[in-house]
C-alpha atoms as a PDB file:
ATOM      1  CA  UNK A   1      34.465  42.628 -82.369  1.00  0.00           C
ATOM      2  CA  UNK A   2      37.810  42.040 -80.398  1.00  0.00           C
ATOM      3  CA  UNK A   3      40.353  44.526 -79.489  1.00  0.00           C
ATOM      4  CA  UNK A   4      42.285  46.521 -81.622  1.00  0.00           C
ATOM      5  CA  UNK A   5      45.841  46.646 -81.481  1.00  0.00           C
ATOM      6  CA  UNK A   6      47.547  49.964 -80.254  1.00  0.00           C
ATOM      7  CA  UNK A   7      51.151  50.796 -82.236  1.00  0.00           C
ATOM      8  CA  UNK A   8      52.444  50.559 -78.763  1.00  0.00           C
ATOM      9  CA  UNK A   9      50.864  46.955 -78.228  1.00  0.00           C
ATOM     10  CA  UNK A  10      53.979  46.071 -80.564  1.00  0.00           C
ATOM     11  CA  UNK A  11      55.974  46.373 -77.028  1.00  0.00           C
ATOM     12  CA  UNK A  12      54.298  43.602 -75.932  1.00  0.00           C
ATOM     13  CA  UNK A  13      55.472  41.002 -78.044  1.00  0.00           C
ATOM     14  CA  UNK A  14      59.410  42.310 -77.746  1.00  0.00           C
ATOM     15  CA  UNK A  15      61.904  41.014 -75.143  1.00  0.00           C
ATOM     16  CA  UNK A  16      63.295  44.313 -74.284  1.00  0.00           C
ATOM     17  CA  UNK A  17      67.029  44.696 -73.397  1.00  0.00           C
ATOM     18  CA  UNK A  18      69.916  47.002 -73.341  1.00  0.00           C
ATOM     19  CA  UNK A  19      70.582  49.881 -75.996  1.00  0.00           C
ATOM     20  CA  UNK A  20      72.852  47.173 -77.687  1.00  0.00           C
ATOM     21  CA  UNK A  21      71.388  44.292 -77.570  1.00  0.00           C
ATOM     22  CA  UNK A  22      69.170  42.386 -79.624  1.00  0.00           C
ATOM     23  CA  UNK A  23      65.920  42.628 -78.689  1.00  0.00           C
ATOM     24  CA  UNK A  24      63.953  39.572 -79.961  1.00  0.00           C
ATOM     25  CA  UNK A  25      60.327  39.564 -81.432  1.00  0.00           C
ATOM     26  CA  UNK A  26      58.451  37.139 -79.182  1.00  0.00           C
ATOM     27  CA  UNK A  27      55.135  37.153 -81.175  1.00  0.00           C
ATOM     28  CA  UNK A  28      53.864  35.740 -84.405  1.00  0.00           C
ATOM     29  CA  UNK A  29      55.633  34.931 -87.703  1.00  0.00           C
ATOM     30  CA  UNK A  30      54.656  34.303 -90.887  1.00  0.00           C
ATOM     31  CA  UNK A  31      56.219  31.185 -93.024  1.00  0.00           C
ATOM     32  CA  UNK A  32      59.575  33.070 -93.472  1.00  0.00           C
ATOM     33  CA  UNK A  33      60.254  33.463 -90.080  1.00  0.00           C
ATOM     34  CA  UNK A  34      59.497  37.138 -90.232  1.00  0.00           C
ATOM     35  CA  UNK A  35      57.951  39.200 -87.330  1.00  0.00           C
ATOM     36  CA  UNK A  36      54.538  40.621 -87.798  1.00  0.00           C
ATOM     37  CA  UNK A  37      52.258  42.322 -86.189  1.00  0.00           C
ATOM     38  CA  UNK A  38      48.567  42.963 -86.613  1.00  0.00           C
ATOM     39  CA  UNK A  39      47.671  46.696 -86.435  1.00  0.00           C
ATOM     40  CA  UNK A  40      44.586  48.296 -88.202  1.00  0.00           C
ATOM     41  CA  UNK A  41      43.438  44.986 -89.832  1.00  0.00           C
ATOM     42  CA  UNK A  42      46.766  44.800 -91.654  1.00  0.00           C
ATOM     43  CA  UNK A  43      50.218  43.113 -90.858  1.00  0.00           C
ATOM     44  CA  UNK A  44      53.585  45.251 -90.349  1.00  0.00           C
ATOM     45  CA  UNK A  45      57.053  44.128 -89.677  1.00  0.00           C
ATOM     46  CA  UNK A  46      57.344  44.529 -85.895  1.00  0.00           C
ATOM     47  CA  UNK A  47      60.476  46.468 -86.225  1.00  0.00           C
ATOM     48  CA  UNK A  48      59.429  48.459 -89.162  1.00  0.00           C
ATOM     49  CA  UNK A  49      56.580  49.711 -86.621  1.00  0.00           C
ATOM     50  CA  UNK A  50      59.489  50.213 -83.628  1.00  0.00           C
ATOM     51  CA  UNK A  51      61.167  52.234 -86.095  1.00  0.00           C
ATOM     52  CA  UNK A  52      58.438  54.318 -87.131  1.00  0.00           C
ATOM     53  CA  UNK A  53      57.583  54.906 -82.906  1.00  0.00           C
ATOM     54  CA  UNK A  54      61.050  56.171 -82.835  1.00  0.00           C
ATOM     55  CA  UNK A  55      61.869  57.744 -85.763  1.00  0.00           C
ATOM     56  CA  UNK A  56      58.197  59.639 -86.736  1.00  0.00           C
ATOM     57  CA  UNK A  57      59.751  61.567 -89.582  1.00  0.00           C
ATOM     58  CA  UNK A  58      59.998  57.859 -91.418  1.00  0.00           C
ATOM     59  CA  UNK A  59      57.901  56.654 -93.958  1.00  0.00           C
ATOM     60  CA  UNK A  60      56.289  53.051 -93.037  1.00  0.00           C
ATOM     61  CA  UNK A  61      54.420  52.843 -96.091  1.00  0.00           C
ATOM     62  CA  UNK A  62      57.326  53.492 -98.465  1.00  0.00           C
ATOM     63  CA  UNK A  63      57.673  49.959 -99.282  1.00  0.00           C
ATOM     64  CA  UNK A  64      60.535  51.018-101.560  1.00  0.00           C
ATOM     65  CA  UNK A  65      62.637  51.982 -98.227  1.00  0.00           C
ATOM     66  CA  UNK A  66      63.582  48.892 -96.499  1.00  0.00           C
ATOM     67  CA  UNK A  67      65.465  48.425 -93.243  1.00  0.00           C
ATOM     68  CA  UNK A  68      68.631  46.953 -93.206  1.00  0.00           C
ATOM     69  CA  UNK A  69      69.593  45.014 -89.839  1.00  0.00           C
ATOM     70  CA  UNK A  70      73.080  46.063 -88.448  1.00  0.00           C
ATOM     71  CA  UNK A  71      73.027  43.027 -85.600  1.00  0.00           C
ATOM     72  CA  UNK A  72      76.594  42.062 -83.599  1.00  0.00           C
ATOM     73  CA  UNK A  73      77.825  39.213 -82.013  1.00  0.00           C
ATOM     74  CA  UNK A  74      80.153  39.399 -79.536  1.00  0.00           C
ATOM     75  CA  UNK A  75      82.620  39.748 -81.696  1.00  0.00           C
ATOM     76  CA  UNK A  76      81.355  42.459 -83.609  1.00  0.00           C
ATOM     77  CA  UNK A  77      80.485  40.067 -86.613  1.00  0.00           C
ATOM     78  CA  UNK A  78      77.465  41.105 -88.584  1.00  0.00           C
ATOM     79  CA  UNK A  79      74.435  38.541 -87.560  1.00  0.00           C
ATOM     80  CA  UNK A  80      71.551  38.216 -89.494  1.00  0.00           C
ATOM     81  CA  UNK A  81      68.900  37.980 -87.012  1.00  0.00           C
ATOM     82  CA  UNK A  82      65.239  38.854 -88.524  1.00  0.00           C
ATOM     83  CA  UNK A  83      63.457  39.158 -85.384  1.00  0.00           C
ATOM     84  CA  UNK A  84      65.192  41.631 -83.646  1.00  0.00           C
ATOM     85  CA  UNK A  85      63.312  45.046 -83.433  1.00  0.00           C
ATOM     86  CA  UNK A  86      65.933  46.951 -81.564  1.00  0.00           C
ATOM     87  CA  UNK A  87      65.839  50.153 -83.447  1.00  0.00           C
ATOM     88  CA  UNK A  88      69.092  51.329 -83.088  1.00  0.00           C
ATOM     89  CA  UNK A  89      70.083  47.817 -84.656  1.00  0.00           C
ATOM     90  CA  UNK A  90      68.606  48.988 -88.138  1.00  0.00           C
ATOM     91  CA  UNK A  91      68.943  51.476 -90.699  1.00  0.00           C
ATOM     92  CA  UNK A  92      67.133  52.886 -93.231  1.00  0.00           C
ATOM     93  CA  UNK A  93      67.989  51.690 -96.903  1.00  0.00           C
ATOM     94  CA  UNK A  94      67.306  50.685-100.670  1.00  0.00           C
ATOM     95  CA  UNK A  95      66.477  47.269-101.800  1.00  0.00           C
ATOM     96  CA  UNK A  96      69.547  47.466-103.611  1.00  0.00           C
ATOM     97  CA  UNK A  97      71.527  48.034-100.760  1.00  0.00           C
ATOM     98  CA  UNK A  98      70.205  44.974 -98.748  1.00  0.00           C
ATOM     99  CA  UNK A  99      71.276  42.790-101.592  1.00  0.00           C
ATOM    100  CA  UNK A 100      74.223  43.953-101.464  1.00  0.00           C
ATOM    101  CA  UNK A 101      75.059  43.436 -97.855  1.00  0.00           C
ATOM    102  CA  UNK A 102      73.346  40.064 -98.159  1.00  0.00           C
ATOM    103  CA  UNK A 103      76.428  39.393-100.580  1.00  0.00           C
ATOM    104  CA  UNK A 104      79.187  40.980 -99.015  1.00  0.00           C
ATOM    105  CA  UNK A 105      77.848  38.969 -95.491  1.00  0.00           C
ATOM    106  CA  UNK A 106      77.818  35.530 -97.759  1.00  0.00           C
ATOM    107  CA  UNK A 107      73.996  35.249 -97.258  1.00  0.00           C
ATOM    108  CA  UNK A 108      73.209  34.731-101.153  1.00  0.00           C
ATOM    109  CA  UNK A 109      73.861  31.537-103.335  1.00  0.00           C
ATOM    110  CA  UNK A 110      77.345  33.573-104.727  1.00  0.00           C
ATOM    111  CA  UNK A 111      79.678  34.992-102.167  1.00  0.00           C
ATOM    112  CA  UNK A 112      82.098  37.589-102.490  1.00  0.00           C
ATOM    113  CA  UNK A 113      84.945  35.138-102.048  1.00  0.00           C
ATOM    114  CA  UNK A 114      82.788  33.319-105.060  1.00  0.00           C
ATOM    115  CA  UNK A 115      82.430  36.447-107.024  1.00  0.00           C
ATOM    116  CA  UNK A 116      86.075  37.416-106.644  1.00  0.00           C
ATOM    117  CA  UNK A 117      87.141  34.021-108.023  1.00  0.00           C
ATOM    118  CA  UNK A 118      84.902  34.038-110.916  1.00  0.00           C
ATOM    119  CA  UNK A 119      86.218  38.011-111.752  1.00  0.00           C
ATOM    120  CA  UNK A 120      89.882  36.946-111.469  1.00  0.00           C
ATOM    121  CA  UNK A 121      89.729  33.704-113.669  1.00  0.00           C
ATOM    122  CA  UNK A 122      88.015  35.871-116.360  1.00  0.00           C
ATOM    123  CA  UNK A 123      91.099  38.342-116.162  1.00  0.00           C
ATOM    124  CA  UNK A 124      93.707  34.960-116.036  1.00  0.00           C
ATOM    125  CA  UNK A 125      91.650  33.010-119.157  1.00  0.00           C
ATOM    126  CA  UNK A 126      90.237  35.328-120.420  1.00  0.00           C
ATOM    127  CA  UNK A 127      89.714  32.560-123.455  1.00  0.00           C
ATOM    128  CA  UNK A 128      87.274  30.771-121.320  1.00  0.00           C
ATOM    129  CA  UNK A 129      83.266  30.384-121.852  1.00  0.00           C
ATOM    130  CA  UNK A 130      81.362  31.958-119.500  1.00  0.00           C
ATOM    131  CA  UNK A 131      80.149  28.035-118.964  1.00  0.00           C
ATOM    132  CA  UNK A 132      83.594  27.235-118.137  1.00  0.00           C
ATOM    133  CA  UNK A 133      84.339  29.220-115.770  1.00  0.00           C
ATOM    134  CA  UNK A 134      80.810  28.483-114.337  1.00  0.00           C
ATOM    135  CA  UNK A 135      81.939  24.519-113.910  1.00  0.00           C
ATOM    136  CA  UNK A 136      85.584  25.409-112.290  1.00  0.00           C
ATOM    137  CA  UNK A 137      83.807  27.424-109.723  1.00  0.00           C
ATOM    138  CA  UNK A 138      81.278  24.777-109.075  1.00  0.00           C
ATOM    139  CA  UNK A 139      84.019  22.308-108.655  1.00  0.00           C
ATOM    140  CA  UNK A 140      86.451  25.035-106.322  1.00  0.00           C
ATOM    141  CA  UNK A 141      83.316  26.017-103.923  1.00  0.00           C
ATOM    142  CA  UNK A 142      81.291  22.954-104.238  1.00  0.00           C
ATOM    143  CA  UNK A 143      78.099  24.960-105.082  1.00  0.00           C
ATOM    144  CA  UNK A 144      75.712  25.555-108.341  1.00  0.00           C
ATOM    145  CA  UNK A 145      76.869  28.273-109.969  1.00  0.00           C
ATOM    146  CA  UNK A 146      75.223  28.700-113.509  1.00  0.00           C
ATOM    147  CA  UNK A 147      76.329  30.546-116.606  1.00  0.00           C
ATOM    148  CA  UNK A 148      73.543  33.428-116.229  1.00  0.00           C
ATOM    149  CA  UNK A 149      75.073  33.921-113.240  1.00  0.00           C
ATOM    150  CA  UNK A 150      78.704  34.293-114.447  1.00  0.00           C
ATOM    151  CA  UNK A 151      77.294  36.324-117.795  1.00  0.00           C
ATOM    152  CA  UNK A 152      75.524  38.634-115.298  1.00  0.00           C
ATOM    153  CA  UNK A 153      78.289  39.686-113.264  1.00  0.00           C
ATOM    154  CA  UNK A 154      80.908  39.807-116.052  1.00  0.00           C
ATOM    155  CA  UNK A 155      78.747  42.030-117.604  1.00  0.00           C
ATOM    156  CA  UNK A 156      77.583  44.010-115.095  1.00  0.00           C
ATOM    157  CA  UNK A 157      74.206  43.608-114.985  1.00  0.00           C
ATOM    158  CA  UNK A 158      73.970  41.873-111.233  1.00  0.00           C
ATOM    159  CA  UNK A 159      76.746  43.178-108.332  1.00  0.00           C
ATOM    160  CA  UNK A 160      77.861  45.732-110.074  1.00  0.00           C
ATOM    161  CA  UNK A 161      78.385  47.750-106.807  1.00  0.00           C
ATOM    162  CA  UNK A 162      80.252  44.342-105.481  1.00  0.00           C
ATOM    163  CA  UNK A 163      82.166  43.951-108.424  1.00  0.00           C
ATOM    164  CA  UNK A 164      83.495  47.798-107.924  1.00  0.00           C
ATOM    165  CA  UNK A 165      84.349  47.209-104.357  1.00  0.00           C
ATOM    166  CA  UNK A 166      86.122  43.923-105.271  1.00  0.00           C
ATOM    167  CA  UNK A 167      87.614  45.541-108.587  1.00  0.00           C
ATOM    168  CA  UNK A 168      88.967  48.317-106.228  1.00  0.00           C
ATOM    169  CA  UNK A 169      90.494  45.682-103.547  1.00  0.00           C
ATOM    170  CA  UNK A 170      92.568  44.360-106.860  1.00  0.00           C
ATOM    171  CA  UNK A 171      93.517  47.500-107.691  1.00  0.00           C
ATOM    172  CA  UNK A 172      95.508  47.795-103.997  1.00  0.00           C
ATOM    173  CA  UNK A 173      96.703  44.674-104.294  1.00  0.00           C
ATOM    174  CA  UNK A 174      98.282  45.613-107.644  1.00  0.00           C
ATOM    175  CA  UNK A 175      99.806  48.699-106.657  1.00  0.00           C
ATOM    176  CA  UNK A 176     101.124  47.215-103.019  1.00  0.00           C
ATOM    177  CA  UNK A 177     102.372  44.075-104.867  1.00  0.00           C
ATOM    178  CA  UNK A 178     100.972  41.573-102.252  1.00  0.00           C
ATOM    179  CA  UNK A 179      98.064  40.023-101.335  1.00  0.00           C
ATOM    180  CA  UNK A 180      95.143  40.501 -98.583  1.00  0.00           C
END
């Protein structure tokens, strides 16, 4: 029988860099690009074990806490980037929360830009199916937007936390008079 991986081995397989910087998983990946290491006969996301080396009060096997990567560009424009395992570069979260950053970053099939449009024709028609307004945003953004999808937010069962945050940017554009 072979060698067992150390946690520590997980070093190995990182190009290490400054405090805030990236630092890129060199090993293995599965089919979604994701970085995993072997440790114990069982794989672990490489930065979910760098955060655990760091952080020892946090729980690697509460699969209900996810990490949420906080990566900048230059620019200081959020960048998904998967393989980095720079702990100071994630945070602790819900599955909830992730989703909703995925969103608000324009990483899911319905952007906020999207979502906002779809919220504000249903205040201006407010006359018009749900499949209606599903077809005018189809033809504005030039991407599939279905009816569930349009149902779900307008009733609140999907984004709700978006729609608040984009129902509270209307609000300050009403009471300002002008636009963002």
């Amino acid at each position: 029988m072979g060698r067992r991986n150390l946690p520590t081995d997980v070093f190995k397989y990182i190009k290490l860099g400054e405090p805030h910087e990236c630092w890129p998983w060199i090993g293995g990946t599965n089919s979604k690009g994701m970085p995993y290491f072997t440790l114990g006969g069982r794989k672990v996301l490489a930065y979910r074990l760098v955060y655990k080396l760091t952080h020892p009060e946090w729980d690697i096997d509460n699969s209900r806490e996810v990490l949420r990567h906080q990566c900048r560009d230059e620019q200081g424009r959020h960048v998904d980037n998967p393989l980095c395992c720079n702990p100071s570069h994630v945070i602790p979260g819900t599955h909830e929360e992730n989703m909703l950053e995925m969103v608000l970053r324009g990483r899911s099939g319905l952007t906020k830009d999207i979502l906002r449009d779809i919220l504000h024709m249903n205040r201006e028609h407010p006359d018009m199916t749900h499949m209606q307004i599903a077809a005018r945003m189809e033809f504005k953004h030039k991407i599939k937007v279905s009816r569930q999808a349009v149902t779900d937010l307008l009733n609140g069962n999907r984004h709700r936390e978006l729609r608040n945050l984009i129902d509270e940017e209307q609000r300050k554009v009403d009471e300002s008079g002008k636009v963002n």
